[in-house]
PDB file of N, CA and C in Angstrom:
ATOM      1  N   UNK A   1       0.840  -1.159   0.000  1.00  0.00           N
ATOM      2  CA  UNK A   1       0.000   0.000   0.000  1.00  0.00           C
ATOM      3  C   UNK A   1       0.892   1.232   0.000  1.00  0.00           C
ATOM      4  N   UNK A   2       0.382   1.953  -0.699  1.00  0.00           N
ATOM      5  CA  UNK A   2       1.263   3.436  -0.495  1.00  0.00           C
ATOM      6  C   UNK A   2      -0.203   4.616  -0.444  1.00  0.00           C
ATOM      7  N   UNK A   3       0.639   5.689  -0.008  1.00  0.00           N
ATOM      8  CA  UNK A   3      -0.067   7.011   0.269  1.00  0.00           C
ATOM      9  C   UNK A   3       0.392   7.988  -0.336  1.00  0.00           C
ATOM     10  N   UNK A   4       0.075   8.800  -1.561  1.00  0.00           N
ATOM     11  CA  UNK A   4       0.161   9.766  -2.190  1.00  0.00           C
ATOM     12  C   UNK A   4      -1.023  10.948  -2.299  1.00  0.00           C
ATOM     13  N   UNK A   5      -0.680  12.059  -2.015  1.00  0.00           N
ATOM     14  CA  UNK A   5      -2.002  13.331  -2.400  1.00  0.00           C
ATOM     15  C   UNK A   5      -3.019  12.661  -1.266  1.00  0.00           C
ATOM     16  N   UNK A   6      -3.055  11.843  -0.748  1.00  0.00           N
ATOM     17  CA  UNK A   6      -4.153  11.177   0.607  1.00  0.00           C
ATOM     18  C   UNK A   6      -4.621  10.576  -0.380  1.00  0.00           C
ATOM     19  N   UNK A   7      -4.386   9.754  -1.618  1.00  0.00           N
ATOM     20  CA  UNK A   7      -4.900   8.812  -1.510  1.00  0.00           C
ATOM     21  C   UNK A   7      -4.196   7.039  -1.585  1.00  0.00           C
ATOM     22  N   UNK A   8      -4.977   6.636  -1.354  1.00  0.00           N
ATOM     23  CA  UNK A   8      -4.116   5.002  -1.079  1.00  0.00           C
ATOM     24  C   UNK A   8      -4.417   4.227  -2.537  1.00  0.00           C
ATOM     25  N   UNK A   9      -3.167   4.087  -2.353  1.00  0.00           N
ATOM     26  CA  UNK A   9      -2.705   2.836  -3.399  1.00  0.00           C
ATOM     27  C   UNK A   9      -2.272   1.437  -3.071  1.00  0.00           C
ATOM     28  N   UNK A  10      -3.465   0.643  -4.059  1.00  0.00           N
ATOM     29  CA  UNK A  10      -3.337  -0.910  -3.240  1.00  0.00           C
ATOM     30  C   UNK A  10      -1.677  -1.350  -4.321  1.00  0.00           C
ATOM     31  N   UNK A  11      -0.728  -1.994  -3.516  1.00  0.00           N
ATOM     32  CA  UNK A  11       0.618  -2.818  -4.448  1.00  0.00           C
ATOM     33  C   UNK A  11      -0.145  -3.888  -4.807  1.00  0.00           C
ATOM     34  N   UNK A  12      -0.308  -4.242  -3.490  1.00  0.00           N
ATOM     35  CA  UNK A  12      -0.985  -6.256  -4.122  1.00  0.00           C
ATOM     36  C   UNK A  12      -2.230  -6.214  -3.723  1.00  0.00           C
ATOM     37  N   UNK A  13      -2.832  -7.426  -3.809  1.00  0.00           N
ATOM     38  CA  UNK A  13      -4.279  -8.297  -2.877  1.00  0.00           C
ATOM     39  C   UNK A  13      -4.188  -9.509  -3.708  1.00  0.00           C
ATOM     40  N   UNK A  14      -4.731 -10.186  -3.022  1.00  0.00           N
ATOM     41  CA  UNK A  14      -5.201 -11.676  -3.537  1.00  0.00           C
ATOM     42  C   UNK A  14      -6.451 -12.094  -2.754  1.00  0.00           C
ATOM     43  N   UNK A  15      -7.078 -13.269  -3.557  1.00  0.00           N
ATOM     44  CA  UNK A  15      -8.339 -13.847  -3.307  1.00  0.00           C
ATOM     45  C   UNK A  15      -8.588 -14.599  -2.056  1.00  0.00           C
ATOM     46  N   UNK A  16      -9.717 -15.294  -2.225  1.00  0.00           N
ATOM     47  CA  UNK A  16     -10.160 -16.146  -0.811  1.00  0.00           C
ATOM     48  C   UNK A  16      -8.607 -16.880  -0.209  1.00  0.00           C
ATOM     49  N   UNK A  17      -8.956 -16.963   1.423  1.00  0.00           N
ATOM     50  CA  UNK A  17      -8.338 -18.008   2.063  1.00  0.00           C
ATOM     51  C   UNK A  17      -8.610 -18.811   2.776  1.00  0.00           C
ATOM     52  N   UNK A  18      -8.175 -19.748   3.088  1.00  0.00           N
ATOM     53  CA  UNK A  18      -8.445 -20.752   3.744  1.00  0.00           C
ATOM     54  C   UNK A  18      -8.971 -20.067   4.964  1.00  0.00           C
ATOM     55  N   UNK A  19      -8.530 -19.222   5.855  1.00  0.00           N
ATOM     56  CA  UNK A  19      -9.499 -18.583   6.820  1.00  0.00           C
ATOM     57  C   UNK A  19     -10.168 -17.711   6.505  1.00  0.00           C
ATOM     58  N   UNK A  20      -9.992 -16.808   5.293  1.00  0.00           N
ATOM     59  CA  UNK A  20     -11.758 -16.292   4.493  1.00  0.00           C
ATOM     60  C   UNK A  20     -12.762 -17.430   4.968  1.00  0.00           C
ATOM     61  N   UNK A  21     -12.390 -18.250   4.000  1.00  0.00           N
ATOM     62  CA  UNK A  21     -13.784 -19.715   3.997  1.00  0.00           C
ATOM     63  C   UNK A  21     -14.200 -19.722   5.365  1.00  0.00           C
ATOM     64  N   UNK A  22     -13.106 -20.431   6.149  1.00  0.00           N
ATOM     65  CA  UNK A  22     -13.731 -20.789   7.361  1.00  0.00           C
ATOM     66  C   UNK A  22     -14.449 -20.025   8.059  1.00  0.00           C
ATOM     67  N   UNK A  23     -13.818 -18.660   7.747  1.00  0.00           N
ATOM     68  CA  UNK A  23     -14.501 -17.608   8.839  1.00  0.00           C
ATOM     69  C   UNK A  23     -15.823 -18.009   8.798  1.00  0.00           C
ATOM     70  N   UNK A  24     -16.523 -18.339   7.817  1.00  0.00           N
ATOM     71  CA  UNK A  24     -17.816 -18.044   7.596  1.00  0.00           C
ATOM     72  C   UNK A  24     -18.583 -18.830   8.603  1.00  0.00           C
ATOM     73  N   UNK A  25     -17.878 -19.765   9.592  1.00  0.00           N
ATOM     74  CA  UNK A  25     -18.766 -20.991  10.306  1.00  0.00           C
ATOM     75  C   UNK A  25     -18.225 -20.513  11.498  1.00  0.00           C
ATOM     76  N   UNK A  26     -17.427 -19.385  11.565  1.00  0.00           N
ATOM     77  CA  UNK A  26     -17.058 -19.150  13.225  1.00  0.00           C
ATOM     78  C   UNK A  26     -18.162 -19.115  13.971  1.00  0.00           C
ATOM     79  N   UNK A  27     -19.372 -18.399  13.616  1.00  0.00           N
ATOM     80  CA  UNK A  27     -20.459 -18.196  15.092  1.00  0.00           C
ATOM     81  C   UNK A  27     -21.385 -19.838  15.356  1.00  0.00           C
ATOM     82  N   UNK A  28     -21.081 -20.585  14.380  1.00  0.00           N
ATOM     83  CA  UNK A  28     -21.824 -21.801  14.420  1.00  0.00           C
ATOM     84  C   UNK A  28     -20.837 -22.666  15.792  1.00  0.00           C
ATOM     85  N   UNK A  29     -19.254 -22.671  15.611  1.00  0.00           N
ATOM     86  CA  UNK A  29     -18.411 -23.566  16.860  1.00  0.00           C
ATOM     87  C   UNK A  29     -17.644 -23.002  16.888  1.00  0.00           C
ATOM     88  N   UNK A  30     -17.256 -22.535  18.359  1.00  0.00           N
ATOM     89  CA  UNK A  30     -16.288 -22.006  19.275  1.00  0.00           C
ATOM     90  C   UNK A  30     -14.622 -22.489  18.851  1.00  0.00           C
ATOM     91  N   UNK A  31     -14.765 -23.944  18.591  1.00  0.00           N
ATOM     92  CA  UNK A  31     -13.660 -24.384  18.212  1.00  0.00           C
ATOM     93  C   UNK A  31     -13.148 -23.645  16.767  1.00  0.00           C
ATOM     94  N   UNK A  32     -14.087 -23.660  15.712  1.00  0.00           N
ATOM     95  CA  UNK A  32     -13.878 -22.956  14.793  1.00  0.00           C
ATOM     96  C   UNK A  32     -13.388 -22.028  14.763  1.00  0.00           C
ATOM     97  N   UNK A  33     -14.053 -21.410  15.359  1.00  0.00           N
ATOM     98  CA  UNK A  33     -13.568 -19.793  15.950  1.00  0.00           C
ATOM     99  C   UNK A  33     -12.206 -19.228  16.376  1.00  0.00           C
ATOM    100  N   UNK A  34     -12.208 -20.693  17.242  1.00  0.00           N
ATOM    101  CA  UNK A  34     -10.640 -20.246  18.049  1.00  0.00           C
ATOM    102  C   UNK A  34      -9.831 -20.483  16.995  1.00  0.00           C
ATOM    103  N   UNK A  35      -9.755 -21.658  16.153  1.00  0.00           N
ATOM    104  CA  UNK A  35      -8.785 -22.381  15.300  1.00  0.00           C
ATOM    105  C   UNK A  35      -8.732 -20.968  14.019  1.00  0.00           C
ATOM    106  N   UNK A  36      -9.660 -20.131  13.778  1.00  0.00           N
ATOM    107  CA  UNK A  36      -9.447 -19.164  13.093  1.00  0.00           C
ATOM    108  C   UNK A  36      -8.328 -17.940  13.618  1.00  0.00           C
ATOM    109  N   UNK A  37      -8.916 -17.838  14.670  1.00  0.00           N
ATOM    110  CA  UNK A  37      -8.225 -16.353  15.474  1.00  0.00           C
ATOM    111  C   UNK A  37      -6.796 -16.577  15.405  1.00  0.00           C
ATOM    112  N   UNK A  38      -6.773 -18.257  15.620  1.00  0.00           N
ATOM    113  CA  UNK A  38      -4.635 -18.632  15.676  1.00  0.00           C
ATOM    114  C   UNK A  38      -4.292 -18.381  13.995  1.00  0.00           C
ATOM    115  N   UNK A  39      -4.645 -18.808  13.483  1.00  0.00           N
ATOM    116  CA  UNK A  39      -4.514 -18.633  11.832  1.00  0.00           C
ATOM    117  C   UNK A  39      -4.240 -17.349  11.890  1.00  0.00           C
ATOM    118  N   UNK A  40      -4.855 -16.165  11.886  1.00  0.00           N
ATOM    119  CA  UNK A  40      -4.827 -14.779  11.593  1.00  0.00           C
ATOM    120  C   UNK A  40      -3.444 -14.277  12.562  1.00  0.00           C
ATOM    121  N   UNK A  41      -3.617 -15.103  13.811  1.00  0.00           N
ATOM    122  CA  UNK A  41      -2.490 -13.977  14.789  1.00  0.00           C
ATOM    123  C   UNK A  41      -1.064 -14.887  13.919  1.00  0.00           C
ATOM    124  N   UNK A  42      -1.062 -16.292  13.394  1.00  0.00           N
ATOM    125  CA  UNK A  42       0.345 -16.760  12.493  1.00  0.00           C
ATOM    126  C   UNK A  42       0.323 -15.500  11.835  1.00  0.00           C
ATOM    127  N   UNK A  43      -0.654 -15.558  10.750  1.00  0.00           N
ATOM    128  CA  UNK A  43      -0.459 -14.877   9.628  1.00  0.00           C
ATOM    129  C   UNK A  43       0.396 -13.121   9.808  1.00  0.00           C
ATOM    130  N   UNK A  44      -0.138 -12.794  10.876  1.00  0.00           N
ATOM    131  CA  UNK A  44       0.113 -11.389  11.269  1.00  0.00           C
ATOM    132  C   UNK A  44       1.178 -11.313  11.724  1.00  0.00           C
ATOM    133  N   UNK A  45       1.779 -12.038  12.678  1.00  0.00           N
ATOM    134  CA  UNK A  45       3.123 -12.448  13.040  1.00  0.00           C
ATOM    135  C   UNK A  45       4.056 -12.320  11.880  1.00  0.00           C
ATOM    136  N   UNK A  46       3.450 -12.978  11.144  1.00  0.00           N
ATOM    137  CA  UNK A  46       4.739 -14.054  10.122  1.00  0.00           C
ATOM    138  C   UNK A  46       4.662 -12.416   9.105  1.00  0.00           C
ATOM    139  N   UNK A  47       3.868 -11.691   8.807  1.00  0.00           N
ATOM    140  CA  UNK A  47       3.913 -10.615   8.254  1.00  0.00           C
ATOM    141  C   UNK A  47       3.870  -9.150   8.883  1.00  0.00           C
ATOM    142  N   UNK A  48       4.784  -8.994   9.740  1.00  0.00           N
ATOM    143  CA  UNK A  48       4.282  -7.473  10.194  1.00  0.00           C
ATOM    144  C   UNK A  48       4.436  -6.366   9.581  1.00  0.00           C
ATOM    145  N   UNK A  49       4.772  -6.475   8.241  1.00  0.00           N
ATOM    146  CA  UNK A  49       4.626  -4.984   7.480  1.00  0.00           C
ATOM    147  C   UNK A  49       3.477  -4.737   6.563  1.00  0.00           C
ATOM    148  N   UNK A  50       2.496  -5.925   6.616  1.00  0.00           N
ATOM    149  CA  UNK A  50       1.274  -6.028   5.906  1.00  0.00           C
ATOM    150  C   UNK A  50       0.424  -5.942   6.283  1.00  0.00           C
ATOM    151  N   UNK A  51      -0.690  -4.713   5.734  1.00  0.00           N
ATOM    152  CA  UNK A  51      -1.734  -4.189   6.555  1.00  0.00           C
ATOM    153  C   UNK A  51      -3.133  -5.704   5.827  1.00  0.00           C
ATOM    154  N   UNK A  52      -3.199  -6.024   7.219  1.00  0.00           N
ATOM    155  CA  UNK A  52      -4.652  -7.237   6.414  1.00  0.00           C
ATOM    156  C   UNK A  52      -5.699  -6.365   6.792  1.00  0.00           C
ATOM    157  N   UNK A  53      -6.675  -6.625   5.721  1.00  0.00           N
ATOM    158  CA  UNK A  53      -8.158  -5.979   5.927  1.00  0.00           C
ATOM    159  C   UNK A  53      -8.935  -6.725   4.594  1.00  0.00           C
ATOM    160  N   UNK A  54     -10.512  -6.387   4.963  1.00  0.00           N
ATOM    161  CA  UNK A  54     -11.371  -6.866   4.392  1.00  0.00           C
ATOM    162  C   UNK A  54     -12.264  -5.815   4.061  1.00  0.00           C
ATOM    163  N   UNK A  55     -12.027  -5.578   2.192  1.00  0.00           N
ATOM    164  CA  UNK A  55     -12.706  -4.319   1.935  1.00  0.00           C
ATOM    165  C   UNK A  55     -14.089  -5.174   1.463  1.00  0.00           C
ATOM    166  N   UNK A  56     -15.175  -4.253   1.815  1.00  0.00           N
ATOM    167  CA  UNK A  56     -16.231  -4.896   0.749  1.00  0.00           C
ATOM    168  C   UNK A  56     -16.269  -4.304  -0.266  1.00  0.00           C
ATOM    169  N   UNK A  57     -17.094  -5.385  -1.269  1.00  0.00           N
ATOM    170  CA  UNK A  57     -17.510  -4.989  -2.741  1.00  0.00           C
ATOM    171  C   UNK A  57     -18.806  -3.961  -2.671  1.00  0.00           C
ATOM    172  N   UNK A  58     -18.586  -3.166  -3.032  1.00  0.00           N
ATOM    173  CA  UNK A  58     -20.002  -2.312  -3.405  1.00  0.00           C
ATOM    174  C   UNK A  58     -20.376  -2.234  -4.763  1.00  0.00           C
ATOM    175  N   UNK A  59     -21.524  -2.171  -5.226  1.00  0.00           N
ATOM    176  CA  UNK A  59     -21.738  -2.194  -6.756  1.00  0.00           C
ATOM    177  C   UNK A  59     -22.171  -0.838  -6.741  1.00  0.00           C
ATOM    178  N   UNK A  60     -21.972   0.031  -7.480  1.00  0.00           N
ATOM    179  CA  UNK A  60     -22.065   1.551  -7.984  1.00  0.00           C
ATOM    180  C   UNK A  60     -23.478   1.542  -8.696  1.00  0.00           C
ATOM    181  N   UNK A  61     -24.643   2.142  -8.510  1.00  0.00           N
ATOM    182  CA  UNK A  61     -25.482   2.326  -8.939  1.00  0.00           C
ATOM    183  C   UNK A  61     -25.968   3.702  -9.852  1.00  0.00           C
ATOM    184  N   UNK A  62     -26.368   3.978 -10.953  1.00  0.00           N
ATOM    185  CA  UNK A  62     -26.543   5.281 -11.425  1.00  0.00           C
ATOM    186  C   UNK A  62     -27.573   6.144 -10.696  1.00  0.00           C
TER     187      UNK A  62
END
């Protein structure tokens, strides 16, 4: 990501992950849940100069 004139510029992104997917069953089991949260704190660890986030899609209407 970079910041120019205030506005942001994406470098990379990539698609679903394996804890995208799962997320989706976290409120159904606790276990799920937890086994997600460790996934994300690896991931964040193993990358600390990478901002993770989850933009949504909006569709632009006239």
């Amino acid at each position: 990501m970079e910041i120019a004139n205030d506005v942001v510029q994406l470098v990379s992104f990539s698609g679903s992950t394996a804890n995208a997917l799962a997320g989706r069953f976290t409120l159904a089991d606790e276990a799920i849940h937890a086994h997600c949260v460790g996934i994300a704190e690896q991931e964040q660890n193993a990358n600390p100069s990478v901002l993770f986030l989850i933009l949504p899609i909006c569709r632009r209407t006239k």
